[in-house]
N, C-alpha and C. Protein backbone atom coordinates (compact mmCIF):
# COMPACT_ATOMS: atom_id res chain seq x y z
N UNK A 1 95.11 -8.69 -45.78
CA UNK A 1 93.72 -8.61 -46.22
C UNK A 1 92.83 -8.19 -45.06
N UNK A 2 91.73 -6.92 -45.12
CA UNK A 2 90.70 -6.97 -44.08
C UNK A 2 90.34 -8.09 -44.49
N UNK A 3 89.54 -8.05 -42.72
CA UNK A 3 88.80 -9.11 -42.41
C UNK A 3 87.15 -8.40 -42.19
N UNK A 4 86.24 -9.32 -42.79
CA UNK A 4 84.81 -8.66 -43.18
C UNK A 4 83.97 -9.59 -42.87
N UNK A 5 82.74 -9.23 -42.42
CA UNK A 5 81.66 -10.32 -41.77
C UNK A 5 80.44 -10.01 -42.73
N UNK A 6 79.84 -11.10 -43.52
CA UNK A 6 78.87 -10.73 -44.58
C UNK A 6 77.93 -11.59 -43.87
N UNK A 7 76.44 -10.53 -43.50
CA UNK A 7 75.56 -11.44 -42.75
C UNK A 7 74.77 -11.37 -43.96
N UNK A 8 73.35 -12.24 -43.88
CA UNK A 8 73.04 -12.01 -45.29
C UNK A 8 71.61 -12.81 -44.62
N UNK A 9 70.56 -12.19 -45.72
CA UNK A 9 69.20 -13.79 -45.29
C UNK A 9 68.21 -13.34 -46.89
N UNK A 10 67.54 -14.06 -46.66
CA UNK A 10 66.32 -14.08 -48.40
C UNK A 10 65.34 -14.49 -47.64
N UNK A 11 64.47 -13.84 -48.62
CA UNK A 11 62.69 -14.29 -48.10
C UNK A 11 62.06 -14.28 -49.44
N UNK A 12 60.79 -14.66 -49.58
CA UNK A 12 59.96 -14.99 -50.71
C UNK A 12 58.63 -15.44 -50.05
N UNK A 13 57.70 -14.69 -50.75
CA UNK A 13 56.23 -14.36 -50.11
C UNK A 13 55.43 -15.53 -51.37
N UNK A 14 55.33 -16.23 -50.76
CA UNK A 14 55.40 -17.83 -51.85
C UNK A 14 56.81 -18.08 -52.48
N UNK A 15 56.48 -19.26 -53.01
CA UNK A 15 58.22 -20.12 -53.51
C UNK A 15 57.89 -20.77 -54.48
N UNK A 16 57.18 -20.03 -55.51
CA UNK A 16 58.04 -18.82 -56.29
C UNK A 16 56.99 -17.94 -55.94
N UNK A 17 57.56 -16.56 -55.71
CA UNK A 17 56.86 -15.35 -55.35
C UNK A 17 57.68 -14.03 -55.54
N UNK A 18 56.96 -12.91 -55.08
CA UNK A 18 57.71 -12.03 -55.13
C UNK A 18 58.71 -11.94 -53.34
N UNK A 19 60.47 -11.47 -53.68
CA UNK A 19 61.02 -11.48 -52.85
C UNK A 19 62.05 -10.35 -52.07
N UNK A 20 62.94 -10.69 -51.63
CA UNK A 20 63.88 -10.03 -51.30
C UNK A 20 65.00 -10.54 -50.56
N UNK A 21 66.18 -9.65 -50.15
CA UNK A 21 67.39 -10.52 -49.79
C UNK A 21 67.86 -8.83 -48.94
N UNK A 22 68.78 -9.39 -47.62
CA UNK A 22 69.21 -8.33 -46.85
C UNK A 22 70.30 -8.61 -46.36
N UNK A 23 71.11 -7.78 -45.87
CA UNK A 23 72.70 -7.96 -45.53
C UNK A 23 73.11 -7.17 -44.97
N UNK A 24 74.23 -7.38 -44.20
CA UNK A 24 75.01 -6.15 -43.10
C UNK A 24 76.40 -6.53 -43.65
N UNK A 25 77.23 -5.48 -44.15
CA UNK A 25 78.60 -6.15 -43.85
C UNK A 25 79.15 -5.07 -43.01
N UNK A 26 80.27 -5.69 -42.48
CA UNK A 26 80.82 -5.74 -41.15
C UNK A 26 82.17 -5.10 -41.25
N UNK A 27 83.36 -4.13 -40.75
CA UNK A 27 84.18 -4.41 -41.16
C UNK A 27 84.71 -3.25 -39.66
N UNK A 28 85.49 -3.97 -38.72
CA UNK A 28 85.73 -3.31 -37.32
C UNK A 28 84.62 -2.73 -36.72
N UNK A 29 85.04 -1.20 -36.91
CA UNK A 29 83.35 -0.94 -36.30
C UNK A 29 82.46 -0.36 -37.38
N UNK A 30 82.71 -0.05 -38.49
CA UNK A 30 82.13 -0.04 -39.68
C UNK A 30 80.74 -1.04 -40.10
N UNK A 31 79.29 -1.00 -40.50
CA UNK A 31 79.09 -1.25 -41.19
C UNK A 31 78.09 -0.79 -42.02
N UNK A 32 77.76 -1.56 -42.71
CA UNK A 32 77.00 -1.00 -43.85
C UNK A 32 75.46 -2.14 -44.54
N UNK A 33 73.98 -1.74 -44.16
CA UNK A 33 73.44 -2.51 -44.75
C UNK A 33 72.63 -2.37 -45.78
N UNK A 34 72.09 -3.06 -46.63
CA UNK A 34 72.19 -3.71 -48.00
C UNK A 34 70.69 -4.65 -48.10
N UNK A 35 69.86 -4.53 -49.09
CA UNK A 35 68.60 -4.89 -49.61
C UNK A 35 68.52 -4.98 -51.11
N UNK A 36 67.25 -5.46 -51.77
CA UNK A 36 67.10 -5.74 -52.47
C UNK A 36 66.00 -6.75 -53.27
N UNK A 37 65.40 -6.27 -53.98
CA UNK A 37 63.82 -7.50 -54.61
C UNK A 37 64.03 -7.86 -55.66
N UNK A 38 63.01 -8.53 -55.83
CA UNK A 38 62.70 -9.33 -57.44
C UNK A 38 61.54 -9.54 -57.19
N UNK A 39 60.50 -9.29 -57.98
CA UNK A 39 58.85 -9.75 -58.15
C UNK A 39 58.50 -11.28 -58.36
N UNK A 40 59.38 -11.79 -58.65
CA UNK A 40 58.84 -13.84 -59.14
C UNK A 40 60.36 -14.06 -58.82
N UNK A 41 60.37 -14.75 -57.74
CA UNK A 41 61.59 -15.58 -57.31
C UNK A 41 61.64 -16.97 -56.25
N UNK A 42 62.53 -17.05 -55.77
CA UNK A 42 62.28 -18.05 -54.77
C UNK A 42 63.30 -17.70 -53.65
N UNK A 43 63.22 -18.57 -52.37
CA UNK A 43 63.80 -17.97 -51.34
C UNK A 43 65.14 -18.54 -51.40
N UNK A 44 65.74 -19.50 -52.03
CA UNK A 44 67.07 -19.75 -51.92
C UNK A 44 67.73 -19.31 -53.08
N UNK A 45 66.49 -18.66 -53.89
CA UNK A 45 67.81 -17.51 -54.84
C UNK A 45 67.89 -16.31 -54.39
N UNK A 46 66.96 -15.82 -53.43
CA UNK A 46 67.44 -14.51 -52.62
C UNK A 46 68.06 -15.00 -51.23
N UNK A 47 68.27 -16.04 -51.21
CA UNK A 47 69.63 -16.25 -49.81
C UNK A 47 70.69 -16.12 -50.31
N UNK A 48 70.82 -16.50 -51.67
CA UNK A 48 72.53 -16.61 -52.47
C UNK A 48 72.85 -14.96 -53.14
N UNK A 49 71.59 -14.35 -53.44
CA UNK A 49 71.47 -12.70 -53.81
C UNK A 49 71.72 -12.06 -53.29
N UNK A 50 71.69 -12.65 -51.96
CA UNK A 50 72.16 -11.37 -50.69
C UNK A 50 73.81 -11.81 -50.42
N UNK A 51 74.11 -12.66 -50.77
CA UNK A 51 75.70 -13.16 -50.89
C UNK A 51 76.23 -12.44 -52.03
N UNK A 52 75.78 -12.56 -53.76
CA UNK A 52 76.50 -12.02 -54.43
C UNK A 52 76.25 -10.57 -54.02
N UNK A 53 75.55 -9.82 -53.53
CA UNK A 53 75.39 -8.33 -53.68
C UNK A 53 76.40 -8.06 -52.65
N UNK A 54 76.23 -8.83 -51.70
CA UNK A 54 77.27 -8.19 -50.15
C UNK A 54 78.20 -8.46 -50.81
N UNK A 55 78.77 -9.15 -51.38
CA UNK A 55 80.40 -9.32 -52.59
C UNK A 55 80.28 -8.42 -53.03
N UNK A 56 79.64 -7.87 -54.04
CA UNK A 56 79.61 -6.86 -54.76
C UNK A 56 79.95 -5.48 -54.38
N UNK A 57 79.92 -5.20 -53.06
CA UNK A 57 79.83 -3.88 -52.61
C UNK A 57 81.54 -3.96 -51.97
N UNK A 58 82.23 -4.96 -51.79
CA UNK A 58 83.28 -5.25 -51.40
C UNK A 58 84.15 -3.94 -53.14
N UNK A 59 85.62 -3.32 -52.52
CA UNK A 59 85.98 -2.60 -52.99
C UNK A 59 87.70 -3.18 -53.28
N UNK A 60 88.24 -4.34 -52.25
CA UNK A 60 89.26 -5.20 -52.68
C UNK A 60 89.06 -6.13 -52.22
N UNK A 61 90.40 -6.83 -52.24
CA UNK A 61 90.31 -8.69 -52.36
C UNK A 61 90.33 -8.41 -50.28
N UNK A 62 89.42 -9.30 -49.89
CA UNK A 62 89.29 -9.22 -48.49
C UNK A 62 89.08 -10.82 -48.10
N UNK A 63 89.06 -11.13 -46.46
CA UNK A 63 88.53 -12.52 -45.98
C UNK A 63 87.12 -12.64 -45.44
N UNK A 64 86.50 -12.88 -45.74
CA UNK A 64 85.03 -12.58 -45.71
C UNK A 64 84.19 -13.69 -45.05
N UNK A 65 83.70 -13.70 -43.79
CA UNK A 65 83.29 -14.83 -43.58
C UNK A 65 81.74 -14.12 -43.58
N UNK A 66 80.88 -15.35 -43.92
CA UNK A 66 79.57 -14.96 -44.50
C UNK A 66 78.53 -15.93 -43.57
N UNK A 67 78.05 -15.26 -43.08
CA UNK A 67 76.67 -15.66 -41.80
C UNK A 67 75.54 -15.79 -42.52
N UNK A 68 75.19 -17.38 -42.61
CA UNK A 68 73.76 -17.59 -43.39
C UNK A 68 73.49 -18.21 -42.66
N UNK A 69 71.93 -18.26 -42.48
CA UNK A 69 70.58 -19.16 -41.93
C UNK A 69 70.46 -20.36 -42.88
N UNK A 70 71.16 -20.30 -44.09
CA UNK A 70 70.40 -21.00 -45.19
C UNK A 70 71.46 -21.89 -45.94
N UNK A 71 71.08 -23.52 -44.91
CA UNK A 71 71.42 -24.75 -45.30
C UNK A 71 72.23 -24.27 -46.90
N UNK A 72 71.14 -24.24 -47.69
CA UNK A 72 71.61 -24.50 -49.21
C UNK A 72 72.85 -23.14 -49.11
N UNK A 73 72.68 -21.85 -48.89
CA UNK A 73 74.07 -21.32 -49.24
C UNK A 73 75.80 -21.97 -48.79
N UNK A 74 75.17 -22.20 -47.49
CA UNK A 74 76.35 -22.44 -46.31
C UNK A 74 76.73 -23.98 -47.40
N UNK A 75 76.04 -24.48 -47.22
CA UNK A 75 76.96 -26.04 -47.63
C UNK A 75 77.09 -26.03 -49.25
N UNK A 76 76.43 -25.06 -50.12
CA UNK A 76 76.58 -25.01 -51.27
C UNK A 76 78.42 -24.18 -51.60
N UNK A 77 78.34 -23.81 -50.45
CA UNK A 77 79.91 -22.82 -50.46
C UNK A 77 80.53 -23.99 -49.62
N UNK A 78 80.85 -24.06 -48.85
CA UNK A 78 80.99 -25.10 -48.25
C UNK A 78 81.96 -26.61 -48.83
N UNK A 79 80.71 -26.93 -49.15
CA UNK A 79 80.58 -28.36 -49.70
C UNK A 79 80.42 -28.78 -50.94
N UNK A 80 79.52 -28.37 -51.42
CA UNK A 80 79.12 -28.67 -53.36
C UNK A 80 79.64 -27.75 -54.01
N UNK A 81 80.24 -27.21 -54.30
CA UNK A 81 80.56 -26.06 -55.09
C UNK A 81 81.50 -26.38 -56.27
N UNK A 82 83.09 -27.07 -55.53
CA UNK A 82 83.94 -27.65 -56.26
C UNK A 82 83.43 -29.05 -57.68
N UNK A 83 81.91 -29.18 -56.98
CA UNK A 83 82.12 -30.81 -57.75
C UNK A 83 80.85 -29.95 -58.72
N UNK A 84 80.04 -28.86 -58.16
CA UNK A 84 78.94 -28.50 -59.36
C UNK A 84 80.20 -27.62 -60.65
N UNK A 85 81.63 -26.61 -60.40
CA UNK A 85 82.09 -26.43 -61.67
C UNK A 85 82.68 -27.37 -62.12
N UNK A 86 83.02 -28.98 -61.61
CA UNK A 86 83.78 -29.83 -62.37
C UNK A 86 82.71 -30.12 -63.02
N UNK A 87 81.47 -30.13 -62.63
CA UNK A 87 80.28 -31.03 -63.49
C UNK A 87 79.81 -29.67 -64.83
N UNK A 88 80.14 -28.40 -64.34
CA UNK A 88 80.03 -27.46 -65.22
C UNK A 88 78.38 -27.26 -64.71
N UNK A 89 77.67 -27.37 -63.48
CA UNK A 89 76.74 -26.82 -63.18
C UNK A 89 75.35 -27.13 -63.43
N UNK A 90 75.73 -28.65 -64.47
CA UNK A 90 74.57 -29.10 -64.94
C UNK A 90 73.85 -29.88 -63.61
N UNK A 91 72.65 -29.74 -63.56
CA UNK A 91 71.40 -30.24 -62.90
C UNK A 91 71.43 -29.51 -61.32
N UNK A 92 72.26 -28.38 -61.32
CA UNK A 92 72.32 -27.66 -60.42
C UNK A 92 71.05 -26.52 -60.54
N UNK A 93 70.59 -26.32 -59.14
CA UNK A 93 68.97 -25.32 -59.31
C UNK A 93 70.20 -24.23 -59.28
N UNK A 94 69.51 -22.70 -60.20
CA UNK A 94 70.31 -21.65 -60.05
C UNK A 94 71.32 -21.41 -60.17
N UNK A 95 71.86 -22.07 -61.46
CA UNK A 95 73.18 -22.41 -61.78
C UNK A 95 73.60 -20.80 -62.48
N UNK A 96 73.17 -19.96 -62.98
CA UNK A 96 73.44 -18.61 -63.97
C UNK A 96 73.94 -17.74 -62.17
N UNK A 97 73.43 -17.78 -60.85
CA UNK A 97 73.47 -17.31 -59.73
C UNK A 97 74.89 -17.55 -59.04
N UNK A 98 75.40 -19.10 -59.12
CA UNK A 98 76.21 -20.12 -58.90
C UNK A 98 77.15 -19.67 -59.19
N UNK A 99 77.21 -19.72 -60.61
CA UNK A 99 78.40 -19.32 -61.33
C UNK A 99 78.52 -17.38 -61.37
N UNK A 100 77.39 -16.34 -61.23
CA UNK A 100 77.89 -15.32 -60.56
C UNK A 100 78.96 -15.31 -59.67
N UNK A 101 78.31 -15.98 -58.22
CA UNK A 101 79.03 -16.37 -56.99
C UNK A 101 80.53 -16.32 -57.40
N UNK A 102 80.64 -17.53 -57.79
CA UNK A 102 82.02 -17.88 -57.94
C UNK A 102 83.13 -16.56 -59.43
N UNK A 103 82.37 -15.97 -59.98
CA UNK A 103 83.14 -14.73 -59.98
C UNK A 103 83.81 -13.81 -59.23
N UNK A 104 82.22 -13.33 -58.50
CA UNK A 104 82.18 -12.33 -57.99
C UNK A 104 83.23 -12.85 -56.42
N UNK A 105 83.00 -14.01 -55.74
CA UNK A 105 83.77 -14.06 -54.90
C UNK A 105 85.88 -14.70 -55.35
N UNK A 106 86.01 -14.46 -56.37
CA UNK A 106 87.09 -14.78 -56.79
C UNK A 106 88.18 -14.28 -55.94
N UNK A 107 88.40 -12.74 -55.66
CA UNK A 107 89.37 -11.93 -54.92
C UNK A 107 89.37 -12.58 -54.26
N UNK A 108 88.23 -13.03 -53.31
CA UNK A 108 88.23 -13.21 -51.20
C UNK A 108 88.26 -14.10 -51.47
N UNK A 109 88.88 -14.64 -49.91
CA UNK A 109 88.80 -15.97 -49.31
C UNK A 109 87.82 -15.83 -48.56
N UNK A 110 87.13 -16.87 -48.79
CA UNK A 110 85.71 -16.81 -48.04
C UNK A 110 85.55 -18.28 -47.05
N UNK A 111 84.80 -18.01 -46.00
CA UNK A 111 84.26 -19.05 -45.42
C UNK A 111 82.79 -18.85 -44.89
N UNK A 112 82.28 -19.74 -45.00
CA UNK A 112 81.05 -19.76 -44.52
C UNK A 112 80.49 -20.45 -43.28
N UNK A 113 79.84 -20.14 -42.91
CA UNK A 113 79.23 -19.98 -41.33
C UNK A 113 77.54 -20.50 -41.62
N UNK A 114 76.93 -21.55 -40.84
CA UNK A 114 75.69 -21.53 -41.00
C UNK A 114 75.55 -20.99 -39.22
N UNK A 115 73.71 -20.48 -39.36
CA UNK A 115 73.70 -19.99 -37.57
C UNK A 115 71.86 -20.43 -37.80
N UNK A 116 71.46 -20.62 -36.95
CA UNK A 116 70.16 -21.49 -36.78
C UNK A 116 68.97 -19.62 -37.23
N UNK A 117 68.09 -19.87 -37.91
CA UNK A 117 67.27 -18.78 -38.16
C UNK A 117 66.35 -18.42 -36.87
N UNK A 118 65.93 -17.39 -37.15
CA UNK A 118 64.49 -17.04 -36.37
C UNK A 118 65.52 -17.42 -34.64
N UNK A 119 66.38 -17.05 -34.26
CA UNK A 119 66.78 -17.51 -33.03
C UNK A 119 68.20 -16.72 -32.13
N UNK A 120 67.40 -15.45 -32.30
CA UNK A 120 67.71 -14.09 -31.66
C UNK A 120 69.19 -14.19 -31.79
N UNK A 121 69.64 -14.37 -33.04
CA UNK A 121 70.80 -14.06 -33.44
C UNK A 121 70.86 -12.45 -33.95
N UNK A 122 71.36 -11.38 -33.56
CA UNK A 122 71.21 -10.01 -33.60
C UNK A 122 70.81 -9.67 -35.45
N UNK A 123 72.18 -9.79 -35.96
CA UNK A 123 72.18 -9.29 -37.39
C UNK A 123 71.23 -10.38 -38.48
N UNK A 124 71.30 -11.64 -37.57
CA UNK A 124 70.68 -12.36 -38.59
C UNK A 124 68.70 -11.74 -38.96
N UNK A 125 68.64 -11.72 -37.67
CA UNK A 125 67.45 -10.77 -36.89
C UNK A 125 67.30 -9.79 -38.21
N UNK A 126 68.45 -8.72 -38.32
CA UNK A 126 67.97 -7.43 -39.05
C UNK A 126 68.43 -7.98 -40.08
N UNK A 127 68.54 -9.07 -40.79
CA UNK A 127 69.01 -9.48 -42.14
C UNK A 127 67.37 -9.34 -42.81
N UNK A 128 66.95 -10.43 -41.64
CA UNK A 128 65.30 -10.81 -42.23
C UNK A 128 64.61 -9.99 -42.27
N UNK A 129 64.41 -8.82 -41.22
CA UNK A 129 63.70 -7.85 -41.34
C UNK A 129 63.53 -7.10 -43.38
N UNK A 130 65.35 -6.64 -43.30
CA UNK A 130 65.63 -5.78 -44.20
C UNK A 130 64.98 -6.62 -45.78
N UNK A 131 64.96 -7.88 -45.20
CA UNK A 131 64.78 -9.02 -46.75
C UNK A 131 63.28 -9.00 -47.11
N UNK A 132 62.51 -9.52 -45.86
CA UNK A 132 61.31 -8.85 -45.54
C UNK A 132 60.42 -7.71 -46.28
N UNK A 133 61.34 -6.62 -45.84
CA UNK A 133 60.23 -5.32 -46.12
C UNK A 133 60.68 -5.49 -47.93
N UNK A 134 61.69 -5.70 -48.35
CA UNK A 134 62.07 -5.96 -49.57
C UNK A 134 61.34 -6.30 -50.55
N UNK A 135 60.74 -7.95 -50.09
CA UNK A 135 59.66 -8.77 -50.46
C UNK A 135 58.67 -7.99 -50.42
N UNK A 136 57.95 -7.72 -49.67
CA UNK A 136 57.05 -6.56 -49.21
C UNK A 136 57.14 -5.93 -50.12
N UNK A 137 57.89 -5.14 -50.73
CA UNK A 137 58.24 -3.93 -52.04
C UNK A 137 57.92 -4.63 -53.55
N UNK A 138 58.37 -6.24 -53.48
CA UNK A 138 57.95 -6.67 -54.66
C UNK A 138 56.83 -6.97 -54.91
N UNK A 139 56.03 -7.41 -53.73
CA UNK A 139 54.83 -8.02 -53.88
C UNK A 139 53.92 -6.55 -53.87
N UNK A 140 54.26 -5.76 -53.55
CA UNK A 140 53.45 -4.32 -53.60
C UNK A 140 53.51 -3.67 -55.29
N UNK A 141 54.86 -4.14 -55.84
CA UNK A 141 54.65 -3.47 -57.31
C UNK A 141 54.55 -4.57 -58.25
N UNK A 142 54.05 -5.90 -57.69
CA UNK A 142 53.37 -6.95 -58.73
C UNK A 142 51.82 -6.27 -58.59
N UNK A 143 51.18 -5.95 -58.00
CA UNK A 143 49.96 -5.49 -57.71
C UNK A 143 49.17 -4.43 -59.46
């Protein structure tokens, strides 16, 4: 299996607001980055948006370790994940997102990585930017 580095970050210009989500994936010296908005959202459904999309662009089953700023993705993959499909997802925020996830990452073995935000981590750096101008794009065509 390649081995693939999914950096990823979300922003939201209020919570709930209009947003966006950004990503680099990684693959030797290859990569490739990745954006995306929504006009009324929140910021930890465009931290997990920029996870299913960087999956999405994946073309086979790969090992994917995934670089988030964001507590709730990292330990939601992590940590809660197994006990929100035994519970079937009930009283989980963003459960229709959740259960994407766990489709879309079915092929890969994934692990997740948390890395502290805002703290001159390179890609995490151009994650936010790219999530950023994103938001920026939604909140420009709520107008």
């Amino acid at each position: 299996m390649k081995r693939v580095t999914l950096f990823c970050d979300g922003s939201s210009l209020g919570n709930p607001g209009p947003g966006g989500y950004g990503g680099i994936l990684r693959y030797g010296e290859h990569h490739k980055e990745y954006g995306g908005k929504d006009t009324h959202t929140t910021n930890n459904r465009m931290e997990l948006k920029g996870v299913i999309e960087g999956l999405k662009l994946l073309k086979e089953p790969c090992r994917v370790k995934i670089v988030s700023d964001s507590s709730y993705v990292v330990k939601g993959i992590n940590e809660w994940l197994d006990g929100w499909i035994k519970k079937g997802f009930k009283k989980v925020k963003n459960p229709e997102l959740w259960q994407e996830y766990v489709e879309v990452a079915k092929p890969h073995v994934i692990e997740a990585k948390w890395v502290r935000g805002h703290n001159g981590h390179v890609e995490n750096e151009r994650c936010d930017t790219i999530a950023r101008e994103f938001a920026q794009r939604a909140k420009e065509e709520k107008r």
